[in-house]
C-alpha atoms as a PDB file:
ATOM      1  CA  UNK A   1      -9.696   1.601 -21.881  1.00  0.00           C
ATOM      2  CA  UNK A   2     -13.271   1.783 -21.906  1.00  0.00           C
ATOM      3  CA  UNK A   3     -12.980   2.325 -17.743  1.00  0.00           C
ATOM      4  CA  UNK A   4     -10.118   4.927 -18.200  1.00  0.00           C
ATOM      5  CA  UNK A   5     -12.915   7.202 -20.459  1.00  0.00           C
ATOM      6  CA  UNK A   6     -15.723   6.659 -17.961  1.00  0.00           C
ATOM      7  CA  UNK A   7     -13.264   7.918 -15.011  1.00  0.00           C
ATOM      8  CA  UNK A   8     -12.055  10.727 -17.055  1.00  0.00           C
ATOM      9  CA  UNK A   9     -15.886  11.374 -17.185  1.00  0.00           C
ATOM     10  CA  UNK A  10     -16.909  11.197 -13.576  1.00  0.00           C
ATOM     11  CA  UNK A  11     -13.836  13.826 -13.128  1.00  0.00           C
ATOM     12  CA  UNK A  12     -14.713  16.137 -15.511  1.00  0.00           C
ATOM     13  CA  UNK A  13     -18.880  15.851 -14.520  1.00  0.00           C
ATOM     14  CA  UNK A  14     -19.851  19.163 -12.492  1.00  0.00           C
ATOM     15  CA  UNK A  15     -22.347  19.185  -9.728  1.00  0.00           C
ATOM     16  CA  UNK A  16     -25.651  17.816 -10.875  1.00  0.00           C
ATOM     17  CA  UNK A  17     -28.306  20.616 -12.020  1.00  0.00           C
ATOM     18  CA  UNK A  18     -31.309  21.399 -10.140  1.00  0.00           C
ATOM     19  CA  UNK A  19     -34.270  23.879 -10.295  1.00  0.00           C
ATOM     20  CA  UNK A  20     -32.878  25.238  -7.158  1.00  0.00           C
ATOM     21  CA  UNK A  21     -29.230  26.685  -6.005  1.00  0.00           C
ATOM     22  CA  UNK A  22     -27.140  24.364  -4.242  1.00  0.00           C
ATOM     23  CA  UNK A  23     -25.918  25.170  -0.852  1.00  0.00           C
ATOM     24  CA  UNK A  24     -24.212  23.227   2.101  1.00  0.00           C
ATOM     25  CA  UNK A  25     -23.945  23.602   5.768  1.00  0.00           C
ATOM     26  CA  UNK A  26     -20.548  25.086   6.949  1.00  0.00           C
ATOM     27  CA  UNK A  27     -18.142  23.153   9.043  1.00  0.00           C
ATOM     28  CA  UNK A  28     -20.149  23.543  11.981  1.00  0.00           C
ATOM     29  CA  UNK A  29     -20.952  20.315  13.639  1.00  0.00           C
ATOM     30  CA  UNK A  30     -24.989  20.753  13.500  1.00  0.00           C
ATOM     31  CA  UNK A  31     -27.496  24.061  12.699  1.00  0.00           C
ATOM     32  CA  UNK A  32     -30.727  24.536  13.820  1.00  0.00           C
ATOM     33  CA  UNK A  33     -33.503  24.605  10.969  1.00  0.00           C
ATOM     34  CA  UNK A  34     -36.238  27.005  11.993  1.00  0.00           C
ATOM     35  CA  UNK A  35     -39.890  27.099  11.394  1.00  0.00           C
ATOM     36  CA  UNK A  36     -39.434  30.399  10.167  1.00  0.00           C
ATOM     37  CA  UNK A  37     -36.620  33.191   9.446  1.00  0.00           C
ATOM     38  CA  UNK A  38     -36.157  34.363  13.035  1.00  0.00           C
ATOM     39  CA  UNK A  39     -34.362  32.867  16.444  1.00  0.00           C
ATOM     40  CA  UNK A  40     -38.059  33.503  17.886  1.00  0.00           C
ATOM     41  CA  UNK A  41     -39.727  30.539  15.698  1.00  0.00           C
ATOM     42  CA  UNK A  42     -39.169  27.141  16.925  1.00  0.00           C
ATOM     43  CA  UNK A  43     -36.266  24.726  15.520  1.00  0.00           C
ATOM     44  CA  UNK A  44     -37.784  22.057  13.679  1.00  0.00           C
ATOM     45  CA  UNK A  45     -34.257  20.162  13.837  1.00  0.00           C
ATOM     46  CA  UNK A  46     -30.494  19.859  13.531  1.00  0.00           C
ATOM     47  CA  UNK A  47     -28.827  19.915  10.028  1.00  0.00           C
ATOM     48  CA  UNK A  48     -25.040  18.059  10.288  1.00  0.00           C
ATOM     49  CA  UNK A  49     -21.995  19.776   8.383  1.00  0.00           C
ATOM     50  CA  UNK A  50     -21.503  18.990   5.073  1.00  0.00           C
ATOM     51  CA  UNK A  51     -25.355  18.739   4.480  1.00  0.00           C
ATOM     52  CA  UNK A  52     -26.399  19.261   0.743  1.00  0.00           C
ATOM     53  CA  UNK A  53     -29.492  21.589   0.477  1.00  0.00           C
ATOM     54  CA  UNK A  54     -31.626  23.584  -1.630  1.00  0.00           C
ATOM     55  CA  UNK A  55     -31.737  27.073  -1.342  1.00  0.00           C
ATOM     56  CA  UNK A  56     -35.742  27.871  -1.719  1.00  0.00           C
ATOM     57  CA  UNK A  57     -35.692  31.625  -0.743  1.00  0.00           C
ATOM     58  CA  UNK A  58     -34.044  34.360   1.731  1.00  0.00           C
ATOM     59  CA  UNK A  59     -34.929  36.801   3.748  1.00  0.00           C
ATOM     60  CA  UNK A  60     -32.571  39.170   5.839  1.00  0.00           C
ATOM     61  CA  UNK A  61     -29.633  37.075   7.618  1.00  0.00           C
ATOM     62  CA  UNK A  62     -31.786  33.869   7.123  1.00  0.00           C
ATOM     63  CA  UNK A  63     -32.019  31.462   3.928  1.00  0.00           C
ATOM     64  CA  UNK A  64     -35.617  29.031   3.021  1.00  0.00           C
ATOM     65  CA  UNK A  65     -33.898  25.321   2.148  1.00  0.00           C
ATOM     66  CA  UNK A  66     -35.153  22.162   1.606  1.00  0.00           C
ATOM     67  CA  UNK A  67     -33.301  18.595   2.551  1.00  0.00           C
ATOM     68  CA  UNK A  68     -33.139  15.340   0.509  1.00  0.00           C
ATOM     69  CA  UNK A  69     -36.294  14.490   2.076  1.00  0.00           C
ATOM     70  CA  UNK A  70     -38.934  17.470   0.956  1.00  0.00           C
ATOM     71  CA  UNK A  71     -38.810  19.196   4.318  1.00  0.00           C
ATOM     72  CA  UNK A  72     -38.012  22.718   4.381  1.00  0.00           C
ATOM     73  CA  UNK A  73     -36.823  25.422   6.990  1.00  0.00           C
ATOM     74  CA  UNK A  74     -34.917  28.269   7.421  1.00  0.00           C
ATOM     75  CA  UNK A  75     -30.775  28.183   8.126  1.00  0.00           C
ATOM     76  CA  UNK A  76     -29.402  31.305   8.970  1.00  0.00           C
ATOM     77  CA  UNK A  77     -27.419  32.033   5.894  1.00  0.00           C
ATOM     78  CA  UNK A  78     -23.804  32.766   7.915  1.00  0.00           C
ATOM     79  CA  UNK A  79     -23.772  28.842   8.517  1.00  0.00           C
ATOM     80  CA  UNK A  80     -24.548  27.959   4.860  1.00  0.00           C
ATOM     81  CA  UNK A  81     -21.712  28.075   2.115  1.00  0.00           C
ATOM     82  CA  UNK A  82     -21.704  27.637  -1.874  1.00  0.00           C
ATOM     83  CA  UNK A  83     -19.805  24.747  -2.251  1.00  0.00           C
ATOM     84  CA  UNK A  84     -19.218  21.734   0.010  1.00  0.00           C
ATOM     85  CA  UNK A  85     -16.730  21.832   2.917  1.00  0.00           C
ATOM     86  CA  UNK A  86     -12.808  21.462   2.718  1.00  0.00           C
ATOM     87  CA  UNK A  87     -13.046  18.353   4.683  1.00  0.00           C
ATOM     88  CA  UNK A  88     -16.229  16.889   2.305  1.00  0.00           C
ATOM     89  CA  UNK A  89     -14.412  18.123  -0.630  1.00  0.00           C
ATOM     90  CA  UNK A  90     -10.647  16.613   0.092  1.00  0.00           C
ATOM     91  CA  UNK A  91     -12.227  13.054   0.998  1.00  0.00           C
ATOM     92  CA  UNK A  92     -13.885  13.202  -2.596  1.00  0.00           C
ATOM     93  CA  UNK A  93     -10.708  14.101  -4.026  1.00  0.00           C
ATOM     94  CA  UNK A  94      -8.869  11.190  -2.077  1.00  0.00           C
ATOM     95  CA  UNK A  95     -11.451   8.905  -3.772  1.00  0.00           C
ATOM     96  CA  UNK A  96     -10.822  10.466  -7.531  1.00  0.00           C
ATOM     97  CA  UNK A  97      -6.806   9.176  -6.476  1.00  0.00           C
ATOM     98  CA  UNK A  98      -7.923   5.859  -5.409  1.00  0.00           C
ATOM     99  CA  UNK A  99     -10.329   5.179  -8.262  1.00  0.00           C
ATOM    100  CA  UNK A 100      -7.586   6.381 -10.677  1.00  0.00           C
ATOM    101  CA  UNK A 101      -5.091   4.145  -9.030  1.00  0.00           C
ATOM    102  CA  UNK A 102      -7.154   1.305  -9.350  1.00  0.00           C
ATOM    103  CA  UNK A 103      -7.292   1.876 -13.175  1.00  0.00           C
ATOM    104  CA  UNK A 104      -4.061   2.414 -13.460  1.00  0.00           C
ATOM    105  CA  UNK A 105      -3.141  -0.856 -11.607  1.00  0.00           C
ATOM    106  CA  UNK A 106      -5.705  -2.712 -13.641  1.00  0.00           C
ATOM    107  CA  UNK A 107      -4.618  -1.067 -16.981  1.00  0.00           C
ATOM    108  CA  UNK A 108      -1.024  -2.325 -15.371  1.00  0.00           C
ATOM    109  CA  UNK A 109      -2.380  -6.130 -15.369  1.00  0.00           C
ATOM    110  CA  UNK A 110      -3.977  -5.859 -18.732  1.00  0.00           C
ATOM    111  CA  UNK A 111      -0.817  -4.572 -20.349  1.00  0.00           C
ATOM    112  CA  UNK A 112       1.265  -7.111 -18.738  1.00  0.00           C
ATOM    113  CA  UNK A 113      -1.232  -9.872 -19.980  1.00  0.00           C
ATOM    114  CA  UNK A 114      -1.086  -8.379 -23.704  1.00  0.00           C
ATOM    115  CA  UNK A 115       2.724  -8.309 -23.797  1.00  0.00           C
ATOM    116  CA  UNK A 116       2.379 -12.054 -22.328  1.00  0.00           C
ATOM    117  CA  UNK A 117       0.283 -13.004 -25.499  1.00  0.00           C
ATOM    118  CA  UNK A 118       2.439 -11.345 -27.690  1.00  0.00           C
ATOM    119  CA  UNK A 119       5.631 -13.072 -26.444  1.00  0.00           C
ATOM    120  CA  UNK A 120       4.334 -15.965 -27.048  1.00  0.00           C
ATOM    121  CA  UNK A 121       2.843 -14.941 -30.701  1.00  0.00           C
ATOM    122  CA  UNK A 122       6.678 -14.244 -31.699  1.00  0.00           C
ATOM    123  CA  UNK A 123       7.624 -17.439 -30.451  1.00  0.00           C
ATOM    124  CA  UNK A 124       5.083 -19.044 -32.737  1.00  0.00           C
ATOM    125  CA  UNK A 125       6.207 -16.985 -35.508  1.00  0.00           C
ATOM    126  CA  UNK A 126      10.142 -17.671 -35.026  1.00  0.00           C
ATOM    127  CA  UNK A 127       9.325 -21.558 -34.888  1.00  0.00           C
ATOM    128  CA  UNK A 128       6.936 -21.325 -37.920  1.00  0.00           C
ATOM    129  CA  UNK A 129      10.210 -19.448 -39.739  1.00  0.00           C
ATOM    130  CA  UNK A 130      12.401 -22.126 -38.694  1.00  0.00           C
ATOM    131  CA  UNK A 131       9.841 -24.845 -40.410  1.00  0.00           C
ATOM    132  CA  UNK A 132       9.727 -22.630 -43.486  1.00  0.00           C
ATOM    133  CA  UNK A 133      13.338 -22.726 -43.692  1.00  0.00           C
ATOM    134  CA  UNK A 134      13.941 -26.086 -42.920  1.00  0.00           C
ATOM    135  CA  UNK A 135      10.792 -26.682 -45.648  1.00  0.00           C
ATOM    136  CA  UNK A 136      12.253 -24.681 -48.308  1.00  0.00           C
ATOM    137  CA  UNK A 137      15.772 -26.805 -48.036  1.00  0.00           C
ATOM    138  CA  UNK A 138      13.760 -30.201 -48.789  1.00  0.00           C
ATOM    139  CA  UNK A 139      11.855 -28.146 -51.357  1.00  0.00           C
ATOM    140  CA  UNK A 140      15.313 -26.955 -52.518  1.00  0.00           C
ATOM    141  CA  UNK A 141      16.650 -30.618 -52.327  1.00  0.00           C
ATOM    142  CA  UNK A 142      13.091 -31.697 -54.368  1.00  0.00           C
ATOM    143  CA  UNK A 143      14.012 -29.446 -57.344  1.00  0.00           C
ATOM    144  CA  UNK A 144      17.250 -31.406 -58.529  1.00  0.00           C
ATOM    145  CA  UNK A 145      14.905 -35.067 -59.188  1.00  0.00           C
ATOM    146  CA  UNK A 146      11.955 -34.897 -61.236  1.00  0.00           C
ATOM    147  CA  UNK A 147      11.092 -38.227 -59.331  1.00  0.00           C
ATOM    148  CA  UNK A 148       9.882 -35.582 -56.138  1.00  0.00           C
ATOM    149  CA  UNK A 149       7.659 -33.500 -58.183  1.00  0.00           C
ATOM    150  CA  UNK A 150       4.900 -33.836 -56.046  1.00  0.00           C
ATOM    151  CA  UNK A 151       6.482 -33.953 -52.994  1.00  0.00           C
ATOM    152  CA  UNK A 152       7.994 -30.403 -54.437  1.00  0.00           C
ATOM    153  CA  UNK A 153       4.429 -29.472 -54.755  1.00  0.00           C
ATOM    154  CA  UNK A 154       3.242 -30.389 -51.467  1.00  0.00           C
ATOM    155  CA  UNK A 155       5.775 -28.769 -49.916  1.00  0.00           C
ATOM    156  CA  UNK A 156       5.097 -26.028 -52.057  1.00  0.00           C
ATOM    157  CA  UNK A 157       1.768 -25.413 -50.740  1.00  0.00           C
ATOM    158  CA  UNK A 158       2.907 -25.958 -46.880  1.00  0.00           C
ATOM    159  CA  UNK A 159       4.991 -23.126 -47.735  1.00  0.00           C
ATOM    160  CA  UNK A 160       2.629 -21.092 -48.726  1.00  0.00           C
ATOM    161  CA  UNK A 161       0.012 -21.598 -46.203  1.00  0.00           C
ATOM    162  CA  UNK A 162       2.991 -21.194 -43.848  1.00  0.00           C
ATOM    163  CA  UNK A 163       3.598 -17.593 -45.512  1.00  0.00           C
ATOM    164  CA  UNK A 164       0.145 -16.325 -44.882  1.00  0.00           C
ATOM    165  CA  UNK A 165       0.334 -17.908 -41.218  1.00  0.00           C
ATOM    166  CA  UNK A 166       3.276 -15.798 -40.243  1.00  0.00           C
ATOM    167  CA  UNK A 167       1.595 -13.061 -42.148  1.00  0.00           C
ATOM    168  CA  UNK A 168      -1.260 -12.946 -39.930  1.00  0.00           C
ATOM    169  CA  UNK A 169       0.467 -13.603 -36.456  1.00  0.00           C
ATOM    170  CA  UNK A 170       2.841 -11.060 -37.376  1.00  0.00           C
ATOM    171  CA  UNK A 171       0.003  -8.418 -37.995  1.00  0.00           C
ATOM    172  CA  UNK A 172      -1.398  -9.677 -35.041  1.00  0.00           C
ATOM    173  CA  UNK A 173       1.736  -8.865 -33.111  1.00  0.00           C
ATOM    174  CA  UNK A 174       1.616  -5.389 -34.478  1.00  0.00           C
ATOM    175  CA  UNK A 175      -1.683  -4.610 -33.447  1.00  0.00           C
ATOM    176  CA  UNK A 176      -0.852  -5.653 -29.701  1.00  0.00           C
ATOM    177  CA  UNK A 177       2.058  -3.238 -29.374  1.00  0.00           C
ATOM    178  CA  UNK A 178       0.085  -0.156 -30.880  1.00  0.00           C
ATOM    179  CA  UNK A 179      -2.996  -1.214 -28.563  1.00  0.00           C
ATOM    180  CA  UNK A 180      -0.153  -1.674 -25.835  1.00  0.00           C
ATOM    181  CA  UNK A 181       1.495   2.142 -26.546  1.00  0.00           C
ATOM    182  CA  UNK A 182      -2.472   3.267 -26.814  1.00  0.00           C
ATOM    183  CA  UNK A 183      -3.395   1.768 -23.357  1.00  0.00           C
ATOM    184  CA  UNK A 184       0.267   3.233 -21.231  1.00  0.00           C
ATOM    185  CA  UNK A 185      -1.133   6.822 -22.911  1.00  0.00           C
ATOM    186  CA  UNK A 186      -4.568   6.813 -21.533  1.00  0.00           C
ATOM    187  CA  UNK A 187      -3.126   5.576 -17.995  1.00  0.00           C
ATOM    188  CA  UNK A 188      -0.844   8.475 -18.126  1.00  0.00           C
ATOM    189  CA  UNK A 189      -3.053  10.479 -19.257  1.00  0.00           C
ATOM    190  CA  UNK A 190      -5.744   9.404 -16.215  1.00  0.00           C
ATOM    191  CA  UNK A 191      -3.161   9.824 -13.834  1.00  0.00           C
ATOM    192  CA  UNK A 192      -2.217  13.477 -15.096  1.00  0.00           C
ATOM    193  CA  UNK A 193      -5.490  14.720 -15.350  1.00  0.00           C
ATOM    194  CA  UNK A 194      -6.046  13.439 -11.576  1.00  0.00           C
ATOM    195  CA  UNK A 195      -2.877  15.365 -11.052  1.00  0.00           C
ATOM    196  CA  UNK A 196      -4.106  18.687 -12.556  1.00  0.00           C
ATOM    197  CA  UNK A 197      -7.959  18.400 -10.351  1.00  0.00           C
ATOM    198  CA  UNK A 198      -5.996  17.609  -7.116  1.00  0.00           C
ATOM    199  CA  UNK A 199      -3.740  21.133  -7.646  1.00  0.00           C
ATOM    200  CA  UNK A 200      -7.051  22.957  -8.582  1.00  0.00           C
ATOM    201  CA  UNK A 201      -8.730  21.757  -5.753  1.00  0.00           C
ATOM    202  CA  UNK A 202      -6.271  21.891  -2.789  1.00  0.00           C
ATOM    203  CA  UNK A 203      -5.035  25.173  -2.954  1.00  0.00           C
ATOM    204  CA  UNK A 204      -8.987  26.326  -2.705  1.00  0.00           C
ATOM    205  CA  UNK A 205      -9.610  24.557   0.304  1.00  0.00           C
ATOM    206  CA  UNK A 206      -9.782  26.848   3.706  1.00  0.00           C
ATOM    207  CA  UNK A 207     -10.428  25.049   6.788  1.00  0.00           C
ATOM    208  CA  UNK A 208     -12.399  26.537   9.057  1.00  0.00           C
ATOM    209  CA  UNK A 209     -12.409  26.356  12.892  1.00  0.00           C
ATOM    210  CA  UNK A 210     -15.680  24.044  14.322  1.00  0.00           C
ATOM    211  CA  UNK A 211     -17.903  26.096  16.848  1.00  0.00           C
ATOM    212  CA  UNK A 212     -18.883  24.848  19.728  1.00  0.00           C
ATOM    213  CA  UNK A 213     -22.129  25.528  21.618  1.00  0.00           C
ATOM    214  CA  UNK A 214     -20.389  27.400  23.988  1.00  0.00           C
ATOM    215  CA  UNK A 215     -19.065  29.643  21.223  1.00  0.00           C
ATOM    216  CA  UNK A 216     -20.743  32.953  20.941  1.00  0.00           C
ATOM    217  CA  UNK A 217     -22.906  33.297  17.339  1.00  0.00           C
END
């Protein structure tokens, strides 16, 4: 369970907060980052698509970013985009699905142990019934000669301890199968929510066609 609320976390987490805007490079396989915001100053290197930066400052058609590393430059701004790229952003979705469905299949394995364990718990309390039935028929049988009055009240007290045995395994059983009902919601309820983000997400996503270097800019 405790997994299930920690995925359901990561899903629901926006983009991480920083002093600075957020921006990407588009789809484009590389861009030149320039010494300064004009074709005229020299490129300092090649960004690749899908590039997380931070937008510093802008100036005309160009845009002053910084990379992971501290370095900064300027990216015209046509080849920089709000939000990551279809491609960047449906393999992060495919990887909320396959984290989910590993939850879900080890939620699956937990379950199936818990029912397990409480199988066997109602077989312990149907053979402990059958001994306090077969225990109350000697106590039964004890009552009718006062020559088995302590036997009657040894059995007496087997009985009893027997009682608060089946007592406790039975209460035991009951909290499996509400922990068992609890755990199938929160995997359905993973799976859903998954379910909901992927339909939010994939409708949004426009591909866009790659430009080569022959392509006019």
């Amino acid at each position: 369970m405790r997994r299930i609320c920690l995925l359901l976390l990561l899903l629901l987490t926006a983009l991480p907060l920083t002093a600075h805007a957020q921006v990407y490079v588009s789809d484009q396989l590389e861009v030149a980052k320039r010494s300064g915001p004009s074709m005229q100053h020299r490129i300092l290197r090649f960004v690749s698509s899908g590039t997380q930066l931070q937008q510093l400052d802008s100036s005309g058609d160009w845009t002053q970013v910084r990379d992971g590393q501290g370095r900064e430059g300027w990216i015209e701004t046509r080849h920089l985009m709000n939000e990551p790229s279809a491609r960047q952003r449906l393999e992060a979705a495919n990887r909320r699905v396959e984290a989910a469905e590993e939850a879900r299949e080890e939620m699956a394995a937990q379950l199936a142990e818990t029912r397990e364990h409480a199988d066997e718990l109602a077989e312990r309390v149907a053979a402990l019934e059958s001994e306090r039935d077969r225990l109350e028929a000697r106590l039964e049988d004890a009552r009718e000669g006062l020559e088995l009055a302590d036997e009657h009240q040894r059995l007496q007290t087997t009985i009893s301890d027997l009682q608060a045995e089946i007592r406790e395994l039975e209460a035991d059983k009951t909290a499996l199968a509400r922990q068992t009902q609890r755990d199938w919601f929160l995997a359905g309820a993973g799976v859903l929510l998954v379910g909901l983000i992927l339909g939010l997400i994939l409708p949004r996503i426009r591909w866009k066609r790659r430009r080569g270097w022959g392509d006019t800019l």
